[in-house]
PDB file of N, CA and C in Angstrom:
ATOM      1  N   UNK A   1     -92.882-146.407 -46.787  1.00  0.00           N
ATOM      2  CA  UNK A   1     -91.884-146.941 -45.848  1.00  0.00           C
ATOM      3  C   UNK A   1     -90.706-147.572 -46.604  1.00  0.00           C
ATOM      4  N   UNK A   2     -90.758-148.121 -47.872  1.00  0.00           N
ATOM      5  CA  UNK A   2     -90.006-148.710 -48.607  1.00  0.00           C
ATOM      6  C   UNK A   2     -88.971-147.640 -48.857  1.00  0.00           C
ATOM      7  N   UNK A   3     -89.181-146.102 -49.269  1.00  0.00           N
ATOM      8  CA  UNK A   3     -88.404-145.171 -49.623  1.00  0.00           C
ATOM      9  C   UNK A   3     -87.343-145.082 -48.627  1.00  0.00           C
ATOM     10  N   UNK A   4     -88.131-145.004 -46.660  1.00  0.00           N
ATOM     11  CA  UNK A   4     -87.069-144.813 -46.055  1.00  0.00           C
ATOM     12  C   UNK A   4     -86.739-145.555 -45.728  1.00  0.00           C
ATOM     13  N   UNK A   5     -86.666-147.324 -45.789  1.00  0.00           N
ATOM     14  CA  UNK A   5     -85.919-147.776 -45.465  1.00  0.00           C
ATOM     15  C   UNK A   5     -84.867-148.179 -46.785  1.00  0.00           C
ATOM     16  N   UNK A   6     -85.018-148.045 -47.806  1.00  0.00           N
ATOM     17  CA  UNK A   6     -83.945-147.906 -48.545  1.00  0.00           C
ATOM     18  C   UNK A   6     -82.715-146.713 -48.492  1.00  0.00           C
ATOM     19  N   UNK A   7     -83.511-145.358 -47.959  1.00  0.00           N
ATOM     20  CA  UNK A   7     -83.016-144.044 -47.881  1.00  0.00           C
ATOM     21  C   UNK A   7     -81.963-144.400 -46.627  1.00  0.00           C
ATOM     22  N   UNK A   8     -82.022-145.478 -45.490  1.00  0.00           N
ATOM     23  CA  UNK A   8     -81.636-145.942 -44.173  1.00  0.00           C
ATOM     24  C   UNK A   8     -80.237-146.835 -44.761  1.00  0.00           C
ATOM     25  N   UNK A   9     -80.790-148.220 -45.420  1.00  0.00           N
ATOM     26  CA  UNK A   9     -79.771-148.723 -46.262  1.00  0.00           C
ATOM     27  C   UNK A   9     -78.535-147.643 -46.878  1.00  0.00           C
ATOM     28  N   UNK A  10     -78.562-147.010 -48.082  1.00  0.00           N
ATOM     29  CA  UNK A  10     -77.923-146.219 -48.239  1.00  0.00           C
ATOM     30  C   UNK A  10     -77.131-145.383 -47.389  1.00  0.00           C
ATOM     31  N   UNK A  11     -77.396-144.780 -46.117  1.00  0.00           N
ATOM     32  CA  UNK A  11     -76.963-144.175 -45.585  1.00  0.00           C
ATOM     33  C   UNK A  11     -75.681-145.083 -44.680  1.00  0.00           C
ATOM     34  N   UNK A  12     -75.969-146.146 -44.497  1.00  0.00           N
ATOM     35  CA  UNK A  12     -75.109-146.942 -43.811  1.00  0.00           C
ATOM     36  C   UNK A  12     -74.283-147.800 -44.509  1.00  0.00           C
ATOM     37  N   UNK A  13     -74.321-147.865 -45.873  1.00  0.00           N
ATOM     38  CA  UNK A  13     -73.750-148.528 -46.551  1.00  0.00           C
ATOM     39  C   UNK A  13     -72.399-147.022 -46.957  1.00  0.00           C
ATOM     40  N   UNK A  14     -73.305-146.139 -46.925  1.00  0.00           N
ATOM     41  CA  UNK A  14     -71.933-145.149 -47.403  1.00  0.00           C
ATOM     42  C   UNK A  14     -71.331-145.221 -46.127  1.00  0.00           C
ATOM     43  N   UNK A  15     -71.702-145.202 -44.973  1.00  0.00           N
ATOM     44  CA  UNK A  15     -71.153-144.915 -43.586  1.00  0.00           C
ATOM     45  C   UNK A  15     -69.908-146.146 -43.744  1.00  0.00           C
ATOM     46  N   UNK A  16     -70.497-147.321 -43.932  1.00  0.00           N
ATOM     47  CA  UNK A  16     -69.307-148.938 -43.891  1.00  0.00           C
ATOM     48  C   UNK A  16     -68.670-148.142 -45.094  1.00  0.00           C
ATOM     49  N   UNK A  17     -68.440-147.647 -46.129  1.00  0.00           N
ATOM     50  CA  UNK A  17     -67.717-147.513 -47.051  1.00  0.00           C
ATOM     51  C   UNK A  17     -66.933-146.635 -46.857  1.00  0.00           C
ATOM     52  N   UNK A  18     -67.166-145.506 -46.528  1.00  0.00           N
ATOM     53  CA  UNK A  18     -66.508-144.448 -45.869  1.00  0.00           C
ATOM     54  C   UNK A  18     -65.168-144.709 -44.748  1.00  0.00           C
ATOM     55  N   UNK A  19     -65.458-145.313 -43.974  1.00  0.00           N
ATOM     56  CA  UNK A  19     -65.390-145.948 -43.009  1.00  0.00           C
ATOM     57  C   UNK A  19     -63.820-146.574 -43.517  1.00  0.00           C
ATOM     58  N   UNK A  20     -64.005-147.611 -44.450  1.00  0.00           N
ATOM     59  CA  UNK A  20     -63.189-148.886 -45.187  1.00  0.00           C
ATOM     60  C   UNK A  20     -62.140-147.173 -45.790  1.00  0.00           C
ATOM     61  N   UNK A  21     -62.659-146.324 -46.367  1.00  0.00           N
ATOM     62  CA  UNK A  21     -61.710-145.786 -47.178  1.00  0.00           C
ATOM     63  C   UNK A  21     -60.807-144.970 -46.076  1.00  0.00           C
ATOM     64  N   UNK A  22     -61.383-144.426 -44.668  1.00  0.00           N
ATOM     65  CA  UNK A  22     -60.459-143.690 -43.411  1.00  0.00           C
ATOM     66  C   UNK A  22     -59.352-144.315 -43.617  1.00  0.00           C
ATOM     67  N   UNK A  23     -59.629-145.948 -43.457  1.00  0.00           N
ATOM     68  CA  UNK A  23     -58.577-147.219 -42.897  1.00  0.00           C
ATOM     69  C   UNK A  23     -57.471-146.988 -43.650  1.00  0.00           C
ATOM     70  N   UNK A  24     -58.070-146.914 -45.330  1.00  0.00           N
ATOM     71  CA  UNK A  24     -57.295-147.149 -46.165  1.00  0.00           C
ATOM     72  C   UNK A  24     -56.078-146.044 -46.318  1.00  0.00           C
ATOM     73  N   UNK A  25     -56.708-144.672 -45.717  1.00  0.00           N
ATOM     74  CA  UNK A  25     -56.227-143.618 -45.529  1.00  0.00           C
ATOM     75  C   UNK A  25     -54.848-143.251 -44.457  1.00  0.00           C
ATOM     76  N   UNK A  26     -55.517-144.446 -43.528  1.00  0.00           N
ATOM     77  CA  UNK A  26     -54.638-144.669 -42.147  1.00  0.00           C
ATOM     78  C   UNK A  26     -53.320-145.329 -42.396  1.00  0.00           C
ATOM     79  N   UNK A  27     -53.233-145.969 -43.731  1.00  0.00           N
ATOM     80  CA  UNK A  27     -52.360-146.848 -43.580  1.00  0.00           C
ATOM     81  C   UNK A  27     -52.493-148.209 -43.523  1.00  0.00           C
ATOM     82  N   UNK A  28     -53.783-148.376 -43.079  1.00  0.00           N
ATOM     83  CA  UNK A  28     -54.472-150.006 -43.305  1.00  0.00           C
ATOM     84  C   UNK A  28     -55.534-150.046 -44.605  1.00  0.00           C
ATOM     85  N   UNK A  29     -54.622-151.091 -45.256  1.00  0.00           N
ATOM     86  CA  UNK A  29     -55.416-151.298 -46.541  1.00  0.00           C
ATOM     87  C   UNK A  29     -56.483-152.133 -47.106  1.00  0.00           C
ATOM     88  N   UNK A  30     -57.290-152.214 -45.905  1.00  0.00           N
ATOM     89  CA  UNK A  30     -58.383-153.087 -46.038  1.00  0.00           C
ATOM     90  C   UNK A  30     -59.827-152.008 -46.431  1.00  0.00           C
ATOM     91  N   UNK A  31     -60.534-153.145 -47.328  1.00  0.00           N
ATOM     92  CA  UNK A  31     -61.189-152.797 -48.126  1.00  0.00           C
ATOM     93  C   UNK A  31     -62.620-154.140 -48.496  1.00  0.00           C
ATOM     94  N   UNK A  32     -63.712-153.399 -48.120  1.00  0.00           N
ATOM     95  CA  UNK A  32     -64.392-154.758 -48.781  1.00  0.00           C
ATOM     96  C   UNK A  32     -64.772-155.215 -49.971  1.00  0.00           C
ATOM     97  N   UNK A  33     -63.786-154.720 -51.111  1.00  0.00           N
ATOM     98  CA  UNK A  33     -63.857-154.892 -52.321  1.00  0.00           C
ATOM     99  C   UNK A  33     -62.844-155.839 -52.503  1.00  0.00           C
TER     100      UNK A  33
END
């Protein structure tokens, strides 16, 4: 269970990151770095 919930983590962490880089794409330069 540890595998998929790390495999779960990951997936949503690229999703928020992904996400941050559209914005950045849009013209809004927010970023959670």
């Amino acid at each position: 269970m540890k595998g998929e919930a790390r495999w779960t983590w990951m997936v949503e962490q690229a999703g928020y990151l992904t996400g941050h880089y559209i914005a950045v794409d849009g013209g809004q330069h927010r970023t959670a770095f």
